[in-house]
Structure formats: C-alpha cells, structure tokens
Protein backbone atom coordinates (compact mmCIF):
# COMPACT_ATOMS: atom_id res chain seq x y z
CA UNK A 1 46.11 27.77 79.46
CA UNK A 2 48.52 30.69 80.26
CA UNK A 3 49.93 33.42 78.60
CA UNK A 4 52.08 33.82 81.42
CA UNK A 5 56.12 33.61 80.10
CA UNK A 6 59.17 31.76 82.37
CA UNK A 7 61.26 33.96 84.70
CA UNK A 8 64.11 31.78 84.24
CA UNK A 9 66.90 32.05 86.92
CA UNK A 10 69.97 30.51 88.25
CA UNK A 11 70.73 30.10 91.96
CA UNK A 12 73.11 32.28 93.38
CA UNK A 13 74.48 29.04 94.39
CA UNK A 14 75.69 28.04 90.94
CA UNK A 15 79.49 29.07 90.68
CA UNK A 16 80.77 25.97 88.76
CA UNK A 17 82.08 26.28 85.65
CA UNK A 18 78.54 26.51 83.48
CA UNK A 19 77.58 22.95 84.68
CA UNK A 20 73.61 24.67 85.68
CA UNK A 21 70.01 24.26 85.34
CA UNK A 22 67.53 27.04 84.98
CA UNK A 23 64.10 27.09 86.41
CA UNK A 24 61.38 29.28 86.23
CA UNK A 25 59.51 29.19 89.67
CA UNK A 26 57.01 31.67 88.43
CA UNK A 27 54.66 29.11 86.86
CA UNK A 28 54.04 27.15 89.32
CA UNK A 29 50.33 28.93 90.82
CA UNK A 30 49.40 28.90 87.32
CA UNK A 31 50.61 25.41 85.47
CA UNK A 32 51.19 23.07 89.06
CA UNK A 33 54.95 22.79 87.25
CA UNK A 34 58.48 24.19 87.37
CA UNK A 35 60.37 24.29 84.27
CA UNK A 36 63.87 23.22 84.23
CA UNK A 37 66.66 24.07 81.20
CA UNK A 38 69.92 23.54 80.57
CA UNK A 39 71.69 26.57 81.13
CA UNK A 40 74.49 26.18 78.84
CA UNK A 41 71.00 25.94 75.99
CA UNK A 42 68.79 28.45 76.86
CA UNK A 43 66.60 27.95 73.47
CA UNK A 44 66.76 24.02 73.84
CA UNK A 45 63.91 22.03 75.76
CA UNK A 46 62.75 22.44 78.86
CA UNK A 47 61.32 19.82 81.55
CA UNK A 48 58.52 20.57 82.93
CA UNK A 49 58.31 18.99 86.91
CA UNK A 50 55.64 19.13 88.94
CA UNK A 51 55.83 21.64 91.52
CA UNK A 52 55.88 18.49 94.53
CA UNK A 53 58.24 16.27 92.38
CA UNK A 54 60.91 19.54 92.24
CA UNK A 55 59.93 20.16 96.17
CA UNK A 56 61.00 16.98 96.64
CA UNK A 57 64.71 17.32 94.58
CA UNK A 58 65.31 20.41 96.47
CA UNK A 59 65.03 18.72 99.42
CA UNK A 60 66.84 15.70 98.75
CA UNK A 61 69.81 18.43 97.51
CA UNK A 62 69.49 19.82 100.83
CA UNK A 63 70.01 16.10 102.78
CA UNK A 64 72.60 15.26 100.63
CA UNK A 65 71.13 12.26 99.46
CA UNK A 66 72.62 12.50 95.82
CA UNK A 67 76.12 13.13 97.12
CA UNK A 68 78.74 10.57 95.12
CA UNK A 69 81.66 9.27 96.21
C-alpha cells in the first residue's frame, strides 16, 4: 500500500475547450498504474490503467490510430 497522493496534471497539449483528462504519472513506481480523471470533475472517479496499457494509448495518440473522420 502507499501513502503516496496523485500529482494530477494536464498536458500542455490540452487547449480545447475543457474537453481533458488528468493523470497522475507519479504513481506509477509505486502502484504499476496511472490514474486518469475527468478534468471537468476533479473530485469524481478516477481510472486506474496500468502503466503498459496507458504506454500503449499514448502511443497509439501519437500514430494517430484513433483519428475519426
């Protein structure tokens, strides 16, 4: 167990209109996980993704392979 508290942040990235997530990298050495809010609900729920499953998002974000038509 840790006593160890999120660092939440939002990528500098994130310019559009309140439409982000949160995450809170810091936990990852100690939990194996990355939480992930809503920022619009910073007291709501988080979800908590393994630290490979969310290094694999990122770099699908990267590729663009969740662009939409």
């Amino acid at each position: 167990m840790t006593t160890e508290s999120p660092r939440w942040y939002t990528s500098s990235y994130s310019d559009n209109g309140g439409q982000c997530v949160q995450v809170a990298t810091n936990l990852v050495t100690t939990t194996g996980t990355v939480p992930v809010r809503d920022s619009k609900n910073p007291t709501g729920p988080a979800l908590g993704l393994r630290a490979d499953a969310y290094a694999a998002f990122v770099a699908g974000v990267k590729g663009s392979r969740f662009d939409t038509v």
